[in-house]
C-alpha atoms as a PDB file:
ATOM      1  CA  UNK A   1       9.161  -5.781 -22.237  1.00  0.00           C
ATOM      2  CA  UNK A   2      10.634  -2.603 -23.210  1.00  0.00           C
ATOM      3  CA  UNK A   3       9.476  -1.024 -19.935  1.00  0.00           C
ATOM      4  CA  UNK A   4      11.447  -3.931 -18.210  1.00  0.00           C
ATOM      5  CA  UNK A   5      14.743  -3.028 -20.120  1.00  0.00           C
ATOM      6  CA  UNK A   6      15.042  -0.015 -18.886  1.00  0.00           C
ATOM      7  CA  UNK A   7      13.903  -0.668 -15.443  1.00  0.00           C
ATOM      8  CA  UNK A   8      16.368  -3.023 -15.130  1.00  0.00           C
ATOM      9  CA  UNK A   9      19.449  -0.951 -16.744  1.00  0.00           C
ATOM     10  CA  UNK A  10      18.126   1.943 -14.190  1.00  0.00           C
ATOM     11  CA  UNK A  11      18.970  -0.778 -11.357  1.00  0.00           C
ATOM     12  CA  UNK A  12      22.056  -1.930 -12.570  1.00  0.00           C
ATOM     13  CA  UNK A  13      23.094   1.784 -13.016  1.00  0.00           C
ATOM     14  CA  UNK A  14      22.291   2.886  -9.391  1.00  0.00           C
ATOM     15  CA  UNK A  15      23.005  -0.352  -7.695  1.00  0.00           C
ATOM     16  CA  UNK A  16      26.264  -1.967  -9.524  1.00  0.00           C
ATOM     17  CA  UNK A  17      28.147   1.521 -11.609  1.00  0.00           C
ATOM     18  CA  UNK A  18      27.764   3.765  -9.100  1.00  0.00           C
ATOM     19  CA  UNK A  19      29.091   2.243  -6.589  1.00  0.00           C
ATOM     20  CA  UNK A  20      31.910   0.531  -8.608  1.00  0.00           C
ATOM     21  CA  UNK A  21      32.887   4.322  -9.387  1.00  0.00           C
ATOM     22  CA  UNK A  22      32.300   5.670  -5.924  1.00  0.00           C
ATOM     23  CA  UNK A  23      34.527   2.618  -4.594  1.00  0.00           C
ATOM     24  CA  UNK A  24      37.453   2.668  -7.445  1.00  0.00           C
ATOM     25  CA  UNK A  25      38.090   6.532  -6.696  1.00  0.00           C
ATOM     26  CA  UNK A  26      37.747   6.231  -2.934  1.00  0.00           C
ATOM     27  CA  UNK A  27      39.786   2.833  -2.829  1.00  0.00           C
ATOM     28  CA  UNK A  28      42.172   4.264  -5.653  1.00  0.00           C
ATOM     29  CA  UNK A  29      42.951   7.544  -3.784  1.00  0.00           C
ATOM     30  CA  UNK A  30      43.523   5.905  -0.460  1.00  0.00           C
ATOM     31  CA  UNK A  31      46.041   3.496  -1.776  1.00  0.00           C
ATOM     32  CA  UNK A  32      47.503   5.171  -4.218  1.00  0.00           C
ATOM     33  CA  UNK A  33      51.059   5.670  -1.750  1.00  0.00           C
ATOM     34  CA  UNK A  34      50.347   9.710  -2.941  1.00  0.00           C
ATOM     35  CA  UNK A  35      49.822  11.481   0.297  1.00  0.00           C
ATOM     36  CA  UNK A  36      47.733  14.629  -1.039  1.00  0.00           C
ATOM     37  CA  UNK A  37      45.343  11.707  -2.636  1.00  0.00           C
ATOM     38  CA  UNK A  38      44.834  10.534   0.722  1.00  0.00           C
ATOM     39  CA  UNK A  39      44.419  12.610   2.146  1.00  0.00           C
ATOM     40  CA  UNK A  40      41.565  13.431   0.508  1.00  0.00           C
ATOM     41  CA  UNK A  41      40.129  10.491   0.980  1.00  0.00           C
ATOM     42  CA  UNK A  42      41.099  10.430   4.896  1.00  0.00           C
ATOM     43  CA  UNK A  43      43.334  12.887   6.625  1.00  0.00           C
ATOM     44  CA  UNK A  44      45.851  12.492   9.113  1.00  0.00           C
ATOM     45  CA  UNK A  45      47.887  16.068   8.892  1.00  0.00           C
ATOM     46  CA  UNK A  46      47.274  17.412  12.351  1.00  0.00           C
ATOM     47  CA  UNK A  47      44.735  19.582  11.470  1.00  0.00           C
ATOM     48  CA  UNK A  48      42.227  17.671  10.222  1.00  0.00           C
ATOM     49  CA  UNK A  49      41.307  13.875  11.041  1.00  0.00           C
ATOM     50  CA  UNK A  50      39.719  11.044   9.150  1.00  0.00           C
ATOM     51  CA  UNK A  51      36.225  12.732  10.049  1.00  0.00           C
ATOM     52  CA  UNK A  52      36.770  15.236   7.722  1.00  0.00           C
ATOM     53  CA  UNK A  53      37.602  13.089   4.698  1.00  0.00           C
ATOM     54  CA  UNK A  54      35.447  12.484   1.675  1.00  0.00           C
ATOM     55  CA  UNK A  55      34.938   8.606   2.964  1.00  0.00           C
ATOM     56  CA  UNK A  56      33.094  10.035   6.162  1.00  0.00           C
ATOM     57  CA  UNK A  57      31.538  12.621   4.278  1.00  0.00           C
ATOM     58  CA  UNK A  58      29.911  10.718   2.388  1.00  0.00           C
ATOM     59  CA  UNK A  59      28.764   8.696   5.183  1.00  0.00           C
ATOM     60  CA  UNK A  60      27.396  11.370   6.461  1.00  0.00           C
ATOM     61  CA  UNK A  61      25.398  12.642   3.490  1.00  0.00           C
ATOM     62  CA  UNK A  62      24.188   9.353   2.861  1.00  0.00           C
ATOM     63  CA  UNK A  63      22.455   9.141   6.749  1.00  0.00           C
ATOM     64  CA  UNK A  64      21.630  12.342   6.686  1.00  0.00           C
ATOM     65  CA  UNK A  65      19.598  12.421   3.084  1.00  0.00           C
ATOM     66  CA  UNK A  66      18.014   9.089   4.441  1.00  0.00           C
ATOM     67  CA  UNK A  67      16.633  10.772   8.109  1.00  0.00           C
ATOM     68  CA  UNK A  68      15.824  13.761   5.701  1.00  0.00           C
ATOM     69  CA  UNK A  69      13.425  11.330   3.501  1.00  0.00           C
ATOM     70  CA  UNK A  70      11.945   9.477   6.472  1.00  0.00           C
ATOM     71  CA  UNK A  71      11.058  12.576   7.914  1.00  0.00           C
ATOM     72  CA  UNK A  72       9.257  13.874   5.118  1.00  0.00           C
ATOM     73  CA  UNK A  73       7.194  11.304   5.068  1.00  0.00           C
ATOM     74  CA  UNK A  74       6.292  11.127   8.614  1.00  0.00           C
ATOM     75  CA  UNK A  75       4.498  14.797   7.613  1.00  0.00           C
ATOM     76  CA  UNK A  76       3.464  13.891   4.247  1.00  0.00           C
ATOM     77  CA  UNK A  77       1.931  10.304   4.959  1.00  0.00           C
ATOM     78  CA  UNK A  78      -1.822  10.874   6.279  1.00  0.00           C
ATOM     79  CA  UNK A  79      -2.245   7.240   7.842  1.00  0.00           C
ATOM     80  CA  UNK A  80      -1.324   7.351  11.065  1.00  0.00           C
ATOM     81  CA  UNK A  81       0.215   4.063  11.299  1.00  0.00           C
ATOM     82  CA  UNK A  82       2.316   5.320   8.392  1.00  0.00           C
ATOM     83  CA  UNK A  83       3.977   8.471  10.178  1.00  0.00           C
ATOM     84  CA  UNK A  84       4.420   6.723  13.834  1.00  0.00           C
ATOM     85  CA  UNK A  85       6.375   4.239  11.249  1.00  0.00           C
ATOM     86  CA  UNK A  86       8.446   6.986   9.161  1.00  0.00           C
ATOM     87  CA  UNK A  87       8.658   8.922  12.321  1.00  0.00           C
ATOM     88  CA  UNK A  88      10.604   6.069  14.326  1.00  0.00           C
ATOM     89  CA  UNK A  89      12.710   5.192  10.903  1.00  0.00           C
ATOM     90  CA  UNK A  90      13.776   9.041  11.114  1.00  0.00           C
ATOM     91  CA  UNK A  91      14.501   8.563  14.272  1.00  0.00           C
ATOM     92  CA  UNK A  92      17.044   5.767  14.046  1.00  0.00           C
ATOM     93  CA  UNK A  93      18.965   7.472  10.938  1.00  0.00           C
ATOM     94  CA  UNK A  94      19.195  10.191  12.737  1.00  0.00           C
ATOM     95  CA  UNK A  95      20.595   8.779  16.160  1.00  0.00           C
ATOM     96  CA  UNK A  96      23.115   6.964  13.219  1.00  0.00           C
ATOM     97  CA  UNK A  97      24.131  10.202  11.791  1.00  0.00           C
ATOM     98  CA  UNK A  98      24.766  12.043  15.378  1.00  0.00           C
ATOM     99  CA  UNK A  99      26.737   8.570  16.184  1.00  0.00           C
ATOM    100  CA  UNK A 100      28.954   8.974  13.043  1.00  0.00           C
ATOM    101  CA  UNK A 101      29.281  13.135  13.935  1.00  0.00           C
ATOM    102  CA  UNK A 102      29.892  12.438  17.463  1.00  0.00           C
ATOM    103  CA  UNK A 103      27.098  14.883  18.150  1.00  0.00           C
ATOM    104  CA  UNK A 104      28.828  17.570  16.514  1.00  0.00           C
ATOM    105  CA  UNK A 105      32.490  17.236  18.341  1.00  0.00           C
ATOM    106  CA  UNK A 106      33.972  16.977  14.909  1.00  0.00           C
ATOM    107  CA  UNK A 107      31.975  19.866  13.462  1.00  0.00           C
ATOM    108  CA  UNK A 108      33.548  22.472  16.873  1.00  0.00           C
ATOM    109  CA  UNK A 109      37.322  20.905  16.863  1.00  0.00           C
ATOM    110  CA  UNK A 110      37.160  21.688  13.191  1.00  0.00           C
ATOM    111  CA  UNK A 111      36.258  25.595  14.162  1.00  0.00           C
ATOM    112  CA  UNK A 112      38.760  25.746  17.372  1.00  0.00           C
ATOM    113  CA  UNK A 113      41.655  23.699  15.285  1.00  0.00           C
ATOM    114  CA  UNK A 114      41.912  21.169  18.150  1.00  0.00           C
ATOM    115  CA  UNK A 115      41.388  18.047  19.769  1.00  0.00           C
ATOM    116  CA  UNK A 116      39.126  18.925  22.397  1.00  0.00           C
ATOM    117  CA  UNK A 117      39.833  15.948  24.412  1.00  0.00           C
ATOM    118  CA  UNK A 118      36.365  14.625  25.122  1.00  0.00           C
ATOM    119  CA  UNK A 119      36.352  11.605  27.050  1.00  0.00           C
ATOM    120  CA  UNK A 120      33.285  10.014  26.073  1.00  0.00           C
ATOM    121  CA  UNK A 121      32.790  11.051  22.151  1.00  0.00           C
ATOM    122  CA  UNK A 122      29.831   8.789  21.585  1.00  0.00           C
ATOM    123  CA  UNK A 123      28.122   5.719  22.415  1.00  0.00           C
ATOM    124  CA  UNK A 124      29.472   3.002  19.798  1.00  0.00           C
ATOM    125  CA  UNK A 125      33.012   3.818  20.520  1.00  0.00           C
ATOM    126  CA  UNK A 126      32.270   3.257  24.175  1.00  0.00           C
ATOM    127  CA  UNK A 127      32.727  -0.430  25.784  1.00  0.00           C
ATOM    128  CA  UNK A 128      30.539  -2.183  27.661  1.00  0.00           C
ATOM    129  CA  UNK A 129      33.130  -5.106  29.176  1.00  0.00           C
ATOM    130  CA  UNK A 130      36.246  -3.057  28.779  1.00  0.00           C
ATOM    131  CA  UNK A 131      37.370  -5.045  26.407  1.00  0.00           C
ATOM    132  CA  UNK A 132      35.372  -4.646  22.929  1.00  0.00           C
ATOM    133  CA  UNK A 133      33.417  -1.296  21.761  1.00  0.00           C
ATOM    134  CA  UNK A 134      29.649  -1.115  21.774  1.00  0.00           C
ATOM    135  CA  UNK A 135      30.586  -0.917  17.438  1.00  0.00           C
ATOM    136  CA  UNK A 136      31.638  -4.170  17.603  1.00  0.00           C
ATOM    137  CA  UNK A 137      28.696  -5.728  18.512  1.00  0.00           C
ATOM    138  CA  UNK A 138      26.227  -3.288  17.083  1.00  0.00           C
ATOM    139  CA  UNK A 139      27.747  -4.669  13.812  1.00  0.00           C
ATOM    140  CA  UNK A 140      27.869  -8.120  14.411  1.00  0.00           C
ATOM    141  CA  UNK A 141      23.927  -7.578  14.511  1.00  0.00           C
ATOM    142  CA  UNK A 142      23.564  -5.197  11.559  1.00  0.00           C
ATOM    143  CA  UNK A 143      25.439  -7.587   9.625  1.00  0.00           C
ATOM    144  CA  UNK A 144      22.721 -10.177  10.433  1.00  0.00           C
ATOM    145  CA  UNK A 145      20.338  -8.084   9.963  1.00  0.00           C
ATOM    146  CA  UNK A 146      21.590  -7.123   6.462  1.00  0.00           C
ATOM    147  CA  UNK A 147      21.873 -10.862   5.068  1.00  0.00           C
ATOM    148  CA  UNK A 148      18.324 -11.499   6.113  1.00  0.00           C
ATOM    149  CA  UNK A 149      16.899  -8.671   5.012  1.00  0.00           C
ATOM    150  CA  UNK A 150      18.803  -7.872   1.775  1.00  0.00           C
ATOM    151  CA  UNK A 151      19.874 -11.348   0.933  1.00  0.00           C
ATOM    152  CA  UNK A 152      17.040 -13.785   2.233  1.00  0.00           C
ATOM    153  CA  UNK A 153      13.585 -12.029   2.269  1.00  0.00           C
ATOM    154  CA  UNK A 154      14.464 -11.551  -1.794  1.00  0.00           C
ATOM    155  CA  UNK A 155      14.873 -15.285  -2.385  1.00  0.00           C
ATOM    156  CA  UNK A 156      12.008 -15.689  -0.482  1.00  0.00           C
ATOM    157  CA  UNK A 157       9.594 -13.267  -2.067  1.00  0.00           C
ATOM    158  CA  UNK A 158       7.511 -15.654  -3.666  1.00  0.00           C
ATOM    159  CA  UNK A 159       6.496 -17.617  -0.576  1.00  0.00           C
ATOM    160  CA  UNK A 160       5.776 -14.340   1.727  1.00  0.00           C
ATOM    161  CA  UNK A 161       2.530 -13.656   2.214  1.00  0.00           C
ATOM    162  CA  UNK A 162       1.891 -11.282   4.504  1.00  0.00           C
ATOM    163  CA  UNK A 163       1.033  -7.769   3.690  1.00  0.00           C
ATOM    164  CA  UNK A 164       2.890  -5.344   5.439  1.00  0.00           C
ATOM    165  CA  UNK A 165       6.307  -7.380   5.068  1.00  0.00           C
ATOM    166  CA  UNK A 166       5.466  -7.380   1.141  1.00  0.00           C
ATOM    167  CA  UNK A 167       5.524  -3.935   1.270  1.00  0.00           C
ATOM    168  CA  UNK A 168       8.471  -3.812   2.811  1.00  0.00           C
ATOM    169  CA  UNK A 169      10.178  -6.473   0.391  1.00  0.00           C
ATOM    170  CA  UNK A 170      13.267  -5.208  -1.268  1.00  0.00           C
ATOM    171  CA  UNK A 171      14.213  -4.939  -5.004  1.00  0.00           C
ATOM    172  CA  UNK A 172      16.194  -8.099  -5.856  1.00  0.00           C
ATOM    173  CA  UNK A 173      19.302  -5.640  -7.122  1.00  0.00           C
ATOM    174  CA  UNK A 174      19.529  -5.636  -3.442  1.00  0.00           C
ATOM    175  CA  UNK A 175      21.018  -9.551  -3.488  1.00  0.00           C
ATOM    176  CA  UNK A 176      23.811  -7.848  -5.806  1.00  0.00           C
ATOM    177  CA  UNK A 177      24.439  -4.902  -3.774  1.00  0.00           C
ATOM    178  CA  UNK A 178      24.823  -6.701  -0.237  1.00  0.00           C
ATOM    179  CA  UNK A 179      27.308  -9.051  -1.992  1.00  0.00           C
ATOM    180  CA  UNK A 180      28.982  -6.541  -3.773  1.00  0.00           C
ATOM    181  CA  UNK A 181      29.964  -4.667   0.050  1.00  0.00           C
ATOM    182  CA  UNK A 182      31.569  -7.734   0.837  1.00  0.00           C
ATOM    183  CA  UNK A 183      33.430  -7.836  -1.891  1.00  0.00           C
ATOM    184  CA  UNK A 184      34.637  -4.510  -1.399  1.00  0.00           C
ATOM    185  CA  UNK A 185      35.373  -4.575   2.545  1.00  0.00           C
ATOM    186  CA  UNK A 186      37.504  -8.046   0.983  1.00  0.00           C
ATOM    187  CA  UNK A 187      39.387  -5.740  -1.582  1.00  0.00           C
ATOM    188  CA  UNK A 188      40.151  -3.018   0.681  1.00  0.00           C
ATOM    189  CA  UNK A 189      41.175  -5.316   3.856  1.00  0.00           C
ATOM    190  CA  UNK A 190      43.812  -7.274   1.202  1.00  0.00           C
ATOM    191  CA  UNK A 191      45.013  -3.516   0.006  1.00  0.00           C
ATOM    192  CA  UNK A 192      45.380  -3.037   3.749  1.00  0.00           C
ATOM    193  CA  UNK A 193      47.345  -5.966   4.853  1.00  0.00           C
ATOM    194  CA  UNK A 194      49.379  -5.281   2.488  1.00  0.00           C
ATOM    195  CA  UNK A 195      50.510  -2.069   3.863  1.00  0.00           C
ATOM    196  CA  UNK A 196      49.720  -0.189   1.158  1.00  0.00           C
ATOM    197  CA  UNK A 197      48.175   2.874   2.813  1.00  0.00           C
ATOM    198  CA  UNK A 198      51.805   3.112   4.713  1.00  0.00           C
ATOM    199  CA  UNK A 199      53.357   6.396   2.856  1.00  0.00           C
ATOM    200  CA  UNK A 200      56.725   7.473   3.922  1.00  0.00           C
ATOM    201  CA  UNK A 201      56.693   4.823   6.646  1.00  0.00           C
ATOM    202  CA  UNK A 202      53.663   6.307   8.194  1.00  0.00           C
ATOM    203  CA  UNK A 203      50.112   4.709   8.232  1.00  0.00           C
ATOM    204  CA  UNK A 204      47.105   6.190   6.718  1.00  0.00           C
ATOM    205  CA  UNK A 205      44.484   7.602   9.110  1.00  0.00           C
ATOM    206  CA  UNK A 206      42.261   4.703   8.413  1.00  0.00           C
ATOM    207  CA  UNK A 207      44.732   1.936  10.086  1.00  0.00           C
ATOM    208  CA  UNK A 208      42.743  -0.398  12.433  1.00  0.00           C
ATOM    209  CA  UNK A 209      39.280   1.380  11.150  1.00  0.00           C
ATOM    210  CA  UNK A 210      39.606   0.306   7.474  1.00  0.00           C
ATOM    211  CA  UNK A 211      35.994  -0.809   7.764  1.00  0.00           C
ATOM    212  CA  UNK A 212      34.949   2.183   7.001  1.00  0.00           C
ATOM    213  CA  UNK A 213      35.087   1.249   3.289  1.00  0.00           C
ATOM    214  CA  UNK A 214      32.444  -1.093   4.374  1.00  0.00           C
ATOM    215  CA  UNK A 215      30.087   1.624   6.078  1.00  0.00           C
ATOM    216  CA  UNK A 216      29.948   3.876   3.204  1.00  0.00           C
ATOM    217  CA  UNK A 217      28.520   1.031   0.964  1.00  0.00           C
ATOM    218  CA  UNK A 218      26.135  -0.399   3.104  1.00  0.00           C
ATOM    219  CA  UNK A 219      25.436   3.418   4.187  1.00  0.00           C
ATOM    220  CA  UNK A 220      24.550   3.662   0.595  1.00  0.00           C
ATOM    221  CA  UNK A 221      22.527   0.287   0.221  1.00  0.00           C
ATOM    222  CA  UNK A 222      20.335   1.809   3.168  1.00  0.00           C
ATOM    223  CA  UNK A 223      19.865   5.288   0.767  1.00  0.00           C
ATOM    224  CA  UNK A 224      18.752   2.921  -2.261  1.00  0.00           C
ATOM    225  CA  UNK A 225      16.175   1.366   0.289  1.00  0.00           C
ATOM    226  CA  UNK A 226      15.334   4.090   1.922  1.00  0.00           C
ATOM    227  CA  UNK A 227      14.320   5.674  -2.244  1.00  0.00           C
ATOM    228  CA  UNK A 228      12.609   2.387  -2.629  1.00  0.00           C
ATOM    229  CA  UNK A 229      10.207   2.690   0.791  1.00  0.00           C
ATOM    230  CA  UNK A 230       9.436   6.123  -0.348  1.00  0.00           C
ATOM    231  CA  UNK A 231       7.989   4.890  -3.761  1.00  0.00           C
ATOM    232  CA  UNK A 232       5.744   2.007  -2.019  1.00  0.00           C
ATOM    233  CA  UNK A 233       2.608   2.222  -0.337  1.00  0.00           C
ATOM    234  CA  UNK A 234       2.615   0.712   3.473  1.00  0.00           C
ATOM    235  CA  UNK A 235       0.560  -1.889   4.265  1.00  0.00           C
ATOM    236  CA  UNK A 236      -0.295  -2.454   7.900  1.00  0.00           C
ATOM    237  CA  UNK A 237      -2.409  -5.748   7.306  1.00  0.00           C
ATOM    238  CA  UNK A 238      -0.918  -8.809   9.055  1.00  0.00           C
END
């Protein structure tokens, strides 16, 4: 019993404080109408762009620690269906994490102190019907893929039987943590149309892509798993 305590004050810690920090300071900074506070948070100054904020940093930490912990254990992991597994998860994270970089564009116009004027940047921001991005679709299908995974194969732990998606069954502090990114995007889309992030009659850096709120906590939800995998022992049986 006492073991289940504090297993389950560890969870609420990582999945429900942290983030309700991470989110007040991010969310507080951004709207606070105090331009050197958003900047921090996203910058528009001429110099540097939103890319180079804390909110895409973070991003980018997140994707990038997740790739690094796949990758370790597609060398550490001596089954072999276990690394051809690890090896393709790294593999995704990482295409992710070059996405969100735009294959290190940011990283050089940052050194040369400007635009570089690439036409094609990367793939999601690209559009397949000239009329909506590749992003908009490509989330349409994470966020399916998000309520099933997070949301439904929880509730429906007890009736799964099969091995290898057992293994792969997330914690139930999951349910909390999905809905809890909704709730967020919700709270900073309301700040938004409100035009709060307007300051001195000029938008913040983050108008039109204020979803981005909504990336960095389902970035995050992705590092929890990712922590959680690591811990569990794969089971290939069907």
């Amino acid at each position: 019993m006492l073991n289940y305590y504090y297993s389950n004050k560890k969870k609420f810690f990582i999945f429900i404080f942290i983030p309700l920090l991470l989110n007040i300071l991010l969310v507080s900074f951004y709207f606070s109408g105090i331009d050197t506070l958003q900047q921090i948070i996203s910058p528009n100054n001429g110099f540097l762009t939103r890319e180079s904020g804390l909110l895409e940093q973070l991003q980018n930490i997140y994707l990038l620690s997740i790739f690094s912990i796949f990758l370790f254990l597609a060398f550490k992991r001596h089954d072999k269906k276990e690394k051809i597994f690890f090896t393709l998860l790294s593999i995704l994270f990482l295409f992710l994490f070059l996405e969100e970089i735009d294959y290190g564009m940011n990283l050089y116009e940052f050194f040369i102190g400007h635009s570089a004027n690439f036409e094609i940047r990367n793939w999601h921001n690209q559009s397949a019907d000239n009329q909506k991005q590749n992003v908009h679709y490509f989330k349409q299908l994470i966020d399916l893929v998000n309520v099933l995974w997070f949301v439904l194969l929880p509730l429906m732990a007890s009736k799964i039987k099969t091995p290898f998606i057992k293994s792969l069954m997330p914690d139930r502090f999951f349910i909390i943590g999905f809905v809890m990114t909704l709730v967020y995007s919700k709270i900073t889309h309301g700040l938004d149309n409100l035009d709060l992030s307007i300051i001195n009659n000029v938008a913040g850096s983050l108008e039109g892509n204020i979803s981005e709120f909504r990336e960095h906590n389902t970035y995050y939800l992705y590092l929890l798993y990712a922590i959680q995998i690591a811990n569990t022992k794969i089971k290939f049986k069907i």
